[in-house]
Protein backbone atom coordinates (compact mmCIF):
# COMPACT_ATOMS: atom_id res chain seq x y z
CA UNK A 1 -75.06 -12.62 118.90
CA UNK A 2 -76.00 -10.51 115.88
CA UNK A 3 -79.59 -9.66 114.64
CA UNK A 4 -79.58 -8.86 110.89
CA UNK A 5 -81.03 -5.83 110.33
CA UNK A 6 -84.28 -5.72 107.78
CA UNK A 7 -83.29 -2.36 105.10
CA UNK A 8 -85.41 -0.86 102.82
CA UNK A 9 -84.17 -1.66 99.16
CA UNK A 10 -84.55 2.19 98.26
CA UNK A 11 -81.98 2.86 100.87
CA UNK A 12 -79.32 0.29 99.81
CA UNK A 13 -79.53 3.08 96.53
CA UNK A 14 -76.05 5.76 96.83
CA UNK A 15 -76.99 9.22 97.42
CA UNK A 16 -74.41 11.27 95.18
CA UNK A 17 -72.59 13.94 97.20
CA UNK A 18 -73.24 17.45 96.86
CA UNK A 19 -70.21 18.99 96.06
CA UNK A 20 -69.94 16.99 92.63
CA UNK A 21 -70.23 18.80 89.72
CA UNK A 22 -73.62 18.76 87.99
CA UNK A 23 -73.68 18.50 84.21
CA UNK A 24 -78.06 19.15 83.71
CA UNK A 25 -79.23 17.27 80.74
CA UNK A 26 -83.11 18.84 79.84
CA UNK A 27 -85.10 16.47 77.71
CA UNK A 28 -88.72 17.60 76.87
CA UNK A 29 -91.46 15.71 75.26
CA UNK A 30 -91.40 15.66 71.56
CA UNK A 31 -94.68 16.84 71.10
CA UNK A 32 -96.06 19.48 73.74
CA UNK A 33 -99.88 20.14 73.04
CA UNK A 34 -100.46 23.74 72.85
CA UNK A 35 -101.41 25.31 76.26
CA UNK A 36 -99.61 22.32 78.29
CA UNK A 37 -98.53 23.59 81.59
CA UNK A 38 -95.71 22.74 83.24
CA UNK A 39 -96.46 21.46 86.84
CA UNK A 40 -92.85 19.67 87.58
CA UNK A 41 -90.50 17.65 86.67
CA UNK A 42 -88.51 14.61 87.71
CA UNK A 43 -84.82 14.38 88.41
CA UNK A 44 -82.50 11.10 87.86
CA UNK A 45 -79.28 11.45 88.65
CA UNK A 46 -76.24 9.35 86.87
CA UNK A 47 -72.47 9.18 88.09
CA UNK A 48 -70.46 9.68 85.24
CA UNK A 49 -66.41 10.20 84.74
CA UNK A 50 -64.24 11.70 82.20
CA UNK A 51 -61.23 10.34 80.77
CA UNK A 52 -58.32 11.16 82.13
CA UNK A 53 -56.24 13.83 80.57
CA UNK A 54 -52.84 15.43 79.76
CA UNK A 55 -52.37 18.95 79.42
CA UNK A 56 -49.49 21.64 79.07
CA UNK A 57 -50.15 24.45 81.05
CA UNK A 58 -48.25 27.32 80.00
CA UNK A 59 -46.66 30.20 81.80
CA UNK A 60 -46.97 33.22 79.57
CA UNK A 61 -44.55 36.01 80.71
CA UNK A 62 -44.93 39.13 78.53
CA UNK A 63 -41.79 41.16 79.11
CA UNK A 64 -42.11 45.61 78.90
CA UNK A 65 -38.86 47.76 78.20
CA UNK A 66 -38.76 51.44 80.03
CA UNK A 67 -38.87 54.01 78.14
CA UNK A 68 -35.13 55.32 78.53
CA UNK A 69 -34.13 50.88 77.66
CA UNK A 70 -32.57 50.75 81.08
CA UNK A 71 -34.22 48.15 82.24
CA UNK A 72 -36.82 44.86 81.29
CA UNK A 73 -39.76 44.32 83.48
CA UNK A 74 -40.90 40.40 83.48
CA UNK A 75 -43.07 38.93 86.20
CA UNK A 76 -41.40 35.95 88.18
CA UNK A 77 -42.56 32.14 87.62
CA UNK A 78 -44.55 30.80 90.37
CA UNK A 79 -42.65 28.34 92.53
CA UNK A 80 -42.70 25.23 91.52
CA UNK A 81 -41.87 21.83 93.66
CA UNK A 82 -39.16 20.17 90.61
CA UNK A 83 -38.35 23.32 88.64
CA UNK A 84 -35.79 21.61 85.71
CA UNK A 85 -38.61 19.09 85.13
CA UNK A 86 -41.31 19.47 82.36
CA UNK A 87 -43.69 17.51 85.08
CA UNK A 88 -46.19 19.72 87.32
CA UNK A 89 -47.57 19.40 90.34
CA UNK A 90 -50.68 17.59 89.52
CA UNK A 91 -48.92 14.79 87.65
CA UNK A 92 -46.41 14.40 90.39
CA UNK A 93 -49.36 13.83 92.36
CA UNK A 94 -50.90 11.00 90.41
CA UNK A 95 -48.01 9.24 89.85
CA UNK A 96 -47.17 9.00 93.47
CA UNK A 97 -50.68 8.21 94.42
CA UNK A 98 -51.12 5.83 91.80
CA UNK A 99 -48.00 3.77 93.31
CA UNK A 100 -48.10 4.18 96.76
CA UNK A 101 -51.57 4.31 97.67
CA UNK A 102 -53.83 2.57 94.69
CA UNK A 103 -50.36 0.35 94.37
CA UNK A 104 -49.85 0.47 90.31
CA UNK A 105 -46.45 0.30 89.18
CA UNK A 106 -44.45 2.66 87.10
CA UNK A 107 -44.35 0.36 83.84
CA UNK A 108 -47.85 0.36 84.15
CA UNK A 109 -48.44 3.97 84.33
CA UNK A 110 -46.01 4.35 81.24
CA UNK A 111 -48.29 2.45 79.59
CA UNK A 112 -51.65 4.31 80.52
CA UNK A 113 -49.61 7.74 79.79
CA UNK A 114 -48.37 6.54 75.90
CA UNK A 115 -52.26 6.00 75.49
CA UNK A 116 -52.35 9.73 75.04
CA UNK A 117 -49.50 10.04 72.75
CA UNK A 118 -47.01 11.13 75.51
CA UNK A 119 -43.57 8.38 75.17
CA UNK A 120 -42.36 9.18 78.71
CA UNK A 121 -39.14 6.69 79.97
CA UNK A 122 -39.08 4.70 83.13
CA UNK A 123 -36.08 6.17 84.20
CA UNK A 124 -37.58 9.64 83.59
CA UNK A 125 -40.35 9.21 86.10
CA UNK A 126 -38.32 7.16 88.47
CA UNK A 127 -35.67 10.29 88.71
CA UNK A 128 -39.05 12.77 89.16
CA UNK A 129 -40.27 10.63 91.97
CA UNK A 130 -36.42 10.68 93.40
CA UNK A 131 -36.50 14.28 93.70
CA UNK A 132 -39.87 14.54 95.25
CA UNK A 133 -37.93 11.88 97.91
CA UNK A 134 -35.54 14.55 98.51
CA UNK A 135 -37.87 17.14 99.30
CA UNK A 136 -39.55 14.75 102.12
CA UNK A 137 -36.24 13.97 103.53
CA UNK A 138 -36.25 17.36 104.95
CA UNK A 139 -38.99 16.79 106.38
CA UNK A 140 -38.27 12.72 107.24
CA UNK A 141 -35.87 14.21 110.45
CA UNK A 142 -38.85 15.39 112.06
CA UNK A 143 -41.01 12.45 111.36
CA UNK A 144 -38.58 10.53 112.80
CA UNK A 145 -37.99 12.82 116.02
CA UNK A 146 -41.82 12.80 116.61
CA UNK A 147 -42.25 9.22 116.23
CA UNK A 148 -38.90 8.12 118.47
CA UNK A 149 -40.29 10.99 121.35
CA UNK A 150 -43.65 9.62 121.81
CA UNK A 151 -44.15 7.50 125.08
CA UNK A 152 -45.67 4.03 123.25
CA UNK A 153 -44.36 2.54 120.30
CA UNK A 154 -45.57 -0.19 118.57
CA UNK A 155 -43.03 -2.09 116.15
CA UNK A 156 -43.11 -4.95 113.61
CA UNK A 157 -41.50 -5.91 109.96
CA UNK A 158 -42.27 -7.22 106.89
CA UNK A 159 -40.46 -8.42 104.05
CA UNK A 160 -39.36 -6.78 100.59
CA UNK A 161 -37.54 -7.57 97.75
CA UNK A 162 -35.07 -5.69 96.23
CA UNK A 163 -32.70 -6.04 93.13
CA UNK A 164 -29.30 -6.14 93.51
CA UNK A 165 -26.58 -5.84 90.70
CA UNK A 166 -24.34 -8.20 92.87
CA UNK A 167 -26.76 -11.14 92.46
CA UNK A 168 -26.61 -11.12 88.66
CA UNK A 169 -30.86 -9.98 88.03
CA UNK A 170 -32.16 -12.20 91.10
CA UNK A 171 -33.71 -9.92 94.23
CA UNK A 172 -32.15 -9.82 97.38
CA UNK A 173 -34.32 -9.99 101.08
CA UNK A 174 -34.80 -7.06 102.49
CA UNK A 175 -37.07 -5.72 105.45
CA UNK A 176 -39.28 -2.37 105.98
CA UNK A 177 -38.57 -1.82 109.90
CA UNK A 178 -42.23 -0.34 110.93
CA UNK A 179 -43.03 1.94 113.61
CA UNK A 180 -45.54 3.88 114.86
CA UNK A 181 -46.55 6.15 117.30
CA UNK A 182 -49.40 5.66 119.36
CA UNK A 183 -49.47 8.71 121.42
CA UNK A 184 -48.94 10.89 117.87
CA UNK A 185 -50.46 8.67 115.37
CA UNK A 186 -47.45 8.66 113.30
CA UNK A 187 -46.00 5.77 111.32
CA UNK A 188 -42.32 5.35 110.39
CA UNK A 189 -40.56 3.01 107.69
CA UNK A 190 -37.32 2.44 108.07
CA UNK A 191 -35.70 0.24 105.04
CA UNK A 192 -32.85 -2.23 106.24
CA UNK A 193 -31.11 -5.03 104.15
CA UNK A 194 -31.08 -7.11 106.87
CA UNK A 195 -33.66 -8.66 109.57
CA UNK A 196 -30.95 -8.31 111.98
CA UNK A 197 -31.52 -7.47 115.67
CA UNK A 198 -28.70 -4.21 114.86
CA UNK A 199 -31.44 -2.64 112.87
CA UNK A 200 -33.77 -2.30 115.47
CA UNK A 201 -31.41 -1.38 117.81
CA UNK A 202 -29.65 1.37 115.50
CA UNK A 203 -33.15 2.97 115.34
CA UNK A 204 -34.58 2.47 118.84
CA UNK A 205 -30.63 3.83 120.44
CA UNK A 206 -31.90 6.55 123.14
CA UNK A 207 -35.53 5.15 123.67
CA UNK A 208 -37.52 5.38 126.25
CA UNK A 209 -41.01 4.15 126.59
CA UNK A 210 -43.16 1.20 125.87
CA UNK A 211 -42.81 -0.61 123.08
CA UNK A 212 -45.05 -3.79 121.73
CA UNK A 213 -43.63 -5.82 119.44
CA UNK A 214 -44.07 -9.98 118.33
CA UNK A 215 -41.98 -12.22 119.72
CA UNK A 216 -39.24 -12.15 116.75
CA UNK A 217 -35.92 -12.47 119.10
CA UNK A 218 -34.51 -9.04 117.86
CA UNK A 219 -36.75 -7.34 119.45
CA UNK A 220 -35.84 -9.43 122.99
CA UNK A 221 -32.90 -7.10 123.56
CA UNK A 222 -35.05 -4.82 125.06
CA UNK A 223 -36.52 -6.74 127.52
CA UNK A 224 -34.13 -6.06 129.90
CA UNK A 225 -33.32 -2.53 128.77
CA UNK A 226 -34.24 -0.50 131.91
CA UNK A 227 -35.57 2.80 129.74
CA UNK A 228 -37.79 0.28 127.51
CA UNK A 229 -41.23 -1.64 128.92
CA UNK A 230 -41.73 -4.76 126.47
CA UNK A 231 -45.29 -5.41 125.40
CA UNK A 232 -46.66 -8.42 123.89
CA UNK A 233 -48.94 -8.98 121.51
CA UNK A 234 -51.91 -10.85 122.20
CA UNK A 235 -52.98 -11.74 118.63
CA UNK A 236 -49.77 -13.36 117.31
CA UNK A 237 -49.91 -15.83 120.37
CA UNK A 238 -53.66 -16.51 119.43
CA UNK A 239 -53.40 -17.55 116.04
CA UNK A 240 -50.64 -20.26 117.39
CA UNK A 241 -53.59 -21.69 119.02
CA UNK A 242 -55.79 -21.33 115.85
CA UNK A 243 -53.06 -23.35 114.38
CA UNK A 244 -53.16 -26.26 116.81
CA UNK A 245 -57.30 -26.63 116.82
CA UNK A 246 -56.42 -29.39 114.14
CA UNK A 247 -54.55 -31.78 116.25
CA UNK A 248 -55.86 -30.94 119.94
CA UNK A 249 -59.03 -29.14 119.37
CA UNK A 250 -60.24 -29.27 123.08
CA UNK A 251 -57.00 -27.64 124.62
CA UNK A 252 -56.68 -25.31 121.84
CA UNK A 253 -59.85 -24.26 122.30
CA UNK A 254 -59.78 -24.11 125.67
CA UNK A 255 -57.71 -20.80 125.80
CA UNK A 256 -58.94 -19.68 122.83
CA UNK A 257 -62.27 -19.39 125.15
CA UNK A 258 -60.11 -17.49 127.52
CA UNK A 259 -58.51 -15.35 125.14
CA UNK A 260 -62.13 -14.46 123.55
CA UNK A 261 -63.54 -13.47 127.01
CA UNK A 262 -60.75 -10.75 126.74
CA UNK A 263 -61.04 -9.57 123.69
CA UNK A 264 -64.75 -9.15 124.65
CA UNK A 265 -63.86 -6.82 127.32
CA UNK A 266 -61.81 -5.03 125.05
CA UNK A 267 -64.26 -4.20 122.60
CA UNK A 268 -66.89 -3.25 124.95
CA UNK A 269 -64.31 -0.72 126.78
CA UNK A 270 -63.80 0.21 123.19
CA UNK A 271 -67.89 0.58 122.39
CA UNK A 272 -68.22 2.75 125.29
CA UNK A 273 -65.38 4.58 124.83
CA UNK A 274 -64.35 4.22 128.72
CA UNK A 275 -61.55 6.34 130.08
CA UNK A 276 -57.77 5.48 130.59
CA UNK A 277 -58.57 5.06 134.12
CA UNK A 278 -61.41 3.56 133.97
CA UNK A 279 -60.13 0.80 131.17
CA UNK A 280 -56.90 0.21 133.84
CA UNK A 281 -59.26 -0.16 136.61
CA UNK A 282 -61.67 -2.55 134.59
CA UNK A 283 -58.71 -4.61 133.09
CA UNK A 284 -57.56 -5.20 136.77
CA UNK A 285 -60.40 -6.17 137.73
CA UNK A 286 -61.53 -8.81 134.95
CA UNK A 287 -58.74 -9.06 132.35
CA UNK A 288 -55.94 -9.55 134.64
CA UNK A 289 -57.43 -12.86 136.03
CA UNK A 290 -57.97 -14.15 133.41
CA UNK A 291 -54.60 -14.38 132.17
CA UNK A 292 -53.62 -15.65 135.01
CA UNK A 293 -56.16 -18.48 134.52
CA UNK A 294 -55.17 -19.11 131.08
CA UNK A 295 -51.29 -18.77 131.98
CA UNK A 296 -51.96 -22.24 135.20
CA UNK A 297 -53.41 -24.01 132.72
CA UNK A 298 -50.70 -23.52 129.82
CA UNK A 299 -47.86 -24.49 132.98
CA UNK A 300 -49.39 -27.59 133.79
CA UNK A 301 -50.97 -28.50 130.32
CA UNK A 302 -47.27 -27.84 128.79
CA UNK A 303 -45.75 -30.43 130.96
CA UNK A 304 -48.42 -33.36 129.01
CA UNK A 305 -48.09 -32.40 126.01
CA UNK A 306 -45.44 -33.98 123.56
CA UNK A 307 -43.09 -30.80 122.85
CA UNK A 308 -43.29 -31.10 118.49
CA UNK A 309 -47.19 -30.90 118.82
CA UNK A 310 -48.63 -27.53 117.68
CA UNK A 311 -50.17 -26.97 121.45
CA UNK A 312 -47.23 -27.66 122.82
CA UNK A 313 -45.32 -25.10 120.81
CA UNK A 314 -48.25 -22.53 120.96
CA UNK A 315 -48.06 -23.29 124.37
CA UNK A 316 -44.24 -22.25 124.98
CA UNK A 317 -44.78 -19.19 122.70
CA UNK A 318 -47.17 -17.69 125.21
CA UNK A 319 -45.44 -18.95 128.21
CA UNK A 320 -41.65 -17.12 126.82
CA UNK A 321 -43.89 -13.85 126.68
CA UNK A 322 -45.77 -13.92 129.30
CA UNK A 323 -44.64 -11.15 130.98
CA UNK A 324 -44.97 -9.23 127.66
CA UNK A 325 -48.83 -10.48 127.52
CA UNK A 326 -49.78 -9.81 130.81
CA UNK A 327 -48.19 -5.94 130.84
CA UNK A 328 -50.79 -4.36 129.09
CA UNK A 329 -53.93 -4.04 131.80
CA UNK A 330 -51.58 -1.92 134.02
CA UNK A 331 -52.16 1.26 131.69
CA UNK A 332 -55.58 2.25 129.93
CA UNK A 333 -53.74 3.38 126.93
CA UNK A 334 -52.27 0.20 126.12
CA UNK A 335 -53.32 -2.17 123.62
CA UNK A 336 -53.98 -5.83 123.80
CA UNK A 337 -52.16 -6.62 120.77
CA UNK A 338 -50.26 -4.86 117.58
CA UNK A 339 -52.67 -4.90 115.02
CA UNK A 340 -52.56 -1.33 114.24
CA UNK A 341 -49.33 -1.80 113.15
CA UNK A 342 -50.11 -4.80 111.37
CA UNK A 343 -52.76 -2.57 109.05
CA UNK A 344 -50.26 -0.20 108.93
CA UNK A 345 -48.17 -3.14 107.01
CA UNK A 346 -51.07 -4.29 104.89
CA UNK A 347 -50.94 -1.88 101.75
CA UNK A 348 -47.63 -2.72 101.90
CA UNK A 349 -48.26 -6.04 100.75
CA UNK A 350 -50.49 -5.03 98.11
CA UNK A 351 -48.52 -3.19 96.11
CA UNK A 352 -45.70 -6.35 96.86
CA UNK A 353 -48.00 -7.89 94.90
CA UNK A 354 -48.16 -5.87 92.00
CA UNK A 355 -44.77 -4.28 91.52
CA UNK A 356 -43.31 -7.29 92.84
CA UNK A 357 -39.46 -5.69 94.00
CA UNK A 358 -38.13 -2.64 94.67
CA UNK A 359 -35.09 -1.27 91.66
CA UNK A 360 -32.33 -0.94 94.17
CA UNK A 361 -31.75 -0.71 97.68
CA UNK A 362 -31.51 3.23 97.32
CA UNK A 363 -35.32 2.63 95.63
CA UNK A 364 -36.35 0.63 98.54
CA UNK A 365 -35.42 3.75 101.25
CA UNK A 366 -37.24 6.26 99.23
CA UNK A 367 -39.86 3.78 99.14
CA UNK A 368 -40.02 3.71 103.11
CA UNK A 369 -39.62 7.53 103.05
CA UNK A 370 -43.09 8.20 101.29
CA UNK A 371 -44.96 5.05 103.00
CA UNK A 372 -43.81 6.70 106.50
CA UNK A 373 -46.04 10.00 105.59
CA UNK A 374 -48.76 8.75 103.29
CA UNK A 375 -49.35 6.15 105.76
CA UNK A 376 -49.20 9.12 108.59
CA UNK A 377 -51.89 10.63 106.91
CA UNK A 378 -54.09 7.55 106.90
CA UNK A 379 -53.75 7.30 110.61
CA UNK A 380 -54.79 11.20 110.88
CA UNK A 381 -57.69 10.24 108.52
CA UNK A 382 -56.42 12.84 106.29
CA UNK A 383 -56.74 13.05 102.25
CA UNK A 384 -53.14 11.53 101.09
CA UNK A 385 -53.35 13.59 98.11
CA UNK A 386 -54.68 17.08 99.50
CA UNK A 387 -51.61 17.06 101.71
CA UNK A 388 -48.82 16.06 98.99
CA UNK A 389 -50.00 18.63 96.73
CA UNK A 390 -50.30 20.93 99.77
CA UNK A 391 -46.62 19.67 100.92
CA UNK A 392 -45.49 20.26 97.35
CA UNK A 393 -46.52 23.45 97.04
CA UNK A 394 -45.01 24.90 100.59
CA UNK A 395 -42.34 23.08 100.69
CA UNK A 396 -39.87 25.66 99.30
CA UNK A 397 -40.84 28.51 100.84
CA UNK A 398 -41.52 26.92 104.35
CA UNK A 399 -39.15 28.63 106.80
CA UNK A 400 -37.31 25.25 108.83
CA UNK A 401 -38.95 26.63 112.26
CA UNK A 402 -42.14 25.70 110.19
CA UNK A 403 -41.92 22.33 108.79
CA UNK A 404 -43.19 20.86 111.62
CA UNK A 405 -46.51 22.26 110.63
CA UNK A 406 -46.25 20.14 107.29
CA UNK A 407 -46.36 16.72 109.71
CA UNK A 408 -49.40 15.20 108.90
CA UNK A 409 -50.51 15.40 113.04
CA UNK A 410 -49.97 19.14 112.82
CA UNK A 411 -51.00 19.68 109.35
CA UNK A 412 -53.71 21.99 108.74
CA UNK A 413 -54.68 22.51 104.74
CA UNK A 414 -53.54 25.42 102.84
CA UNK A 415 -56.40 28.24 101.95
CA UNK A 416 -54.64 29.20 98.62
């Protein structure tokens, strides 16, 4: 149960932050009677914004002979990320940000750009954000290192579509393969044309860990793989149930009773921010019966149930996982379910929404490549844009014993 809370209206008001910039606007009385004293004054406070703008910044290089004309003496060019491109850092930045994190689409960026009198083609942008791809793929090894050496990995996939010449204009299925790193709070996209079991297991050859998935069957491979410890996911087998309240309410709700008794646990071990051992020990203890509970009823409920009615099949669900769902009280870092991946998914699917397909299959794996770290950097609660400028501007003179620095879970911002 929830109390609302009674606020004052004068606190429901924004307090501006500090470190905006203050433009002061003093407006004094028309008529101030000779002698008037000033005792104060009051301060109101607007937020305001300035239209966006395009500038060239120019690089002035004056050039001095010697005396005897041996020699010229010129200053060198600061480094620059894309050096045969007319586009700098800062606009590399918002275009990039604009499509992969606030999800507007190239065309539509064109658009906002020619506003300004600046005709810049789609193919020119798409070729600037292709060659800020190829200076994250040096980095994309080690992301994908880190995330494949951690000791819990959660995995899921989502669907994307992708032109394809070979279909004459109509988009072709593909699949973002997601996954991320609990231990290192890492996420990593890996772009496959296929929702074949081979992709997973291309990616996942060599690992060792857990690793919580759905119940999709290409992930079932790995049940039996004696380096790999399957978990379940407690949320996709609830909403089965959510499903079937229409046509058997009582036994649908009946476990969803259980399965809300356990999720209650959860979030107080959450609340209080208990301790691995102390969440293992507490799971044991209260958790662990329960799904047993809930797992004797579904065994004998199964067997009365015709087996094309929704509780019947969210029934069988649970019960071909249940080893998967009943794995995760053994270790207090575990988690009841894969919804952190799932979010991890979710701007995904906004931006599906508004670009609506990927240009090519090559577009959809550079796509993947710059989800993987601005996604990272969510998950590290770390400014997307102060590290891709930051990235851009070290990335050519990092040493390759460095880079690992530039990982968004080692990254620490640049003082220049």
């Amino acid at each position: 149960e929830r109390k609302a809370s009674k606020k004052d209206p004068q606190s429901l008001r924004y307090e501006l932050p500090e470190h905006l910039r203050r433009e002061t606007v003093v407006i004094e009385p028309t008529d101030i009677p000779e002698g008037a004293i000033k005792i104060g004054e009051e301060v109101s406070e607007k937020l305001e914004t300035t239209k966006a703008e395009l500038y060239v910044k120019r690089y002035v290089r004056p050039k001095y002979a010697l005396k005897d004309k041996s020699a010229v003496v010129i200053a060198d060019l600061p480094e620059f990320p894309l050096s045969r491109t007319i586009a700098g850092v800062s606009l590399l930045l918002r275009i990039l940000i604009d499509k992969y994190v606030d999800h507007i689409p190239l065309h539509r960026q064109i658009k906002r750009i020619a506003r300004q009198g600046v005709i810049i083609k789609e193919s020119t942008i798409g070729d600037w954000v292709s060659q800020v791809t190829k200076l994250l793929s040096v980095l994309h090894d080690l992301l994908e290192q880190e995330v494949l050496s951690c000791s819990y990995l959660g995995a899921d996939e989502t669907v994307v579509n992708v032109l394809d010449p070979k279909l004459n204009g109509k988009s072709h299925q593909g699949y973002f393969w997601v996954y991320m790193s609990h231990d290192k709070k890492l996420v990593l996209f890996d772009y496959h044309p296929s929702r074949s079991k081979y992709a997973v297991a291309n990616m996942l050859n060599g690992y060792s860990g857990y690793l919580q998935t759905d119940a999709y069957g290409a992930y079932k491979q790995f049940s039996t793989h004696p380096k790999v410890s399957r978990l379940g996911c407690m949320a996709h087998a609830r909403r089965k149930f959510e499903e079937a309240l229409d046509s058997n309410r009582t036994g649908a709700l009946h476990v969803l009773t259980i399965m809300q008794r356990i999720y209650r646990l959860e979030h107080w071990l959450r609340v209080r921010k208990i301790n691995v051992e102390g969440k293992a020990k507490l799971r044991q203890k209260i958790a662990m019966p329960l799904l047993k509970e809930m797992f004797a009823w579904m065994k004998h409920e199964v067997t009365l149930q015709r087996p094309s009615s929704p509780l019947s099949k969210a029934i069988q669900y649970s019960l071909n996982i249940e080893k998967e769902l009943m794995a995760y009280p053994q270790e207090g870092q575990l988690h009841i379910d894969n919804n952190l991946v799932e979010n991890s998914i979710r701007p995904v699917a906004i931006g599906r929404k508004n670009y609506l397909f990927m240009g090519s299959h090559d577009g959809a794996k550079r796509s993947a490549m710059i989800y993987s770290f601005l996604l990272s950097c969510k998950l590290n609660e770390i400014n997307e844009e102060e590290w891709l400028e930051d990235f851009l501007l070290r990335i050519n003179s990092t040493k390759k014993s460095e880079l690992i620095n530039l990982l968004p879970n080692h990254w620490v911002k640049s003082t220049r």
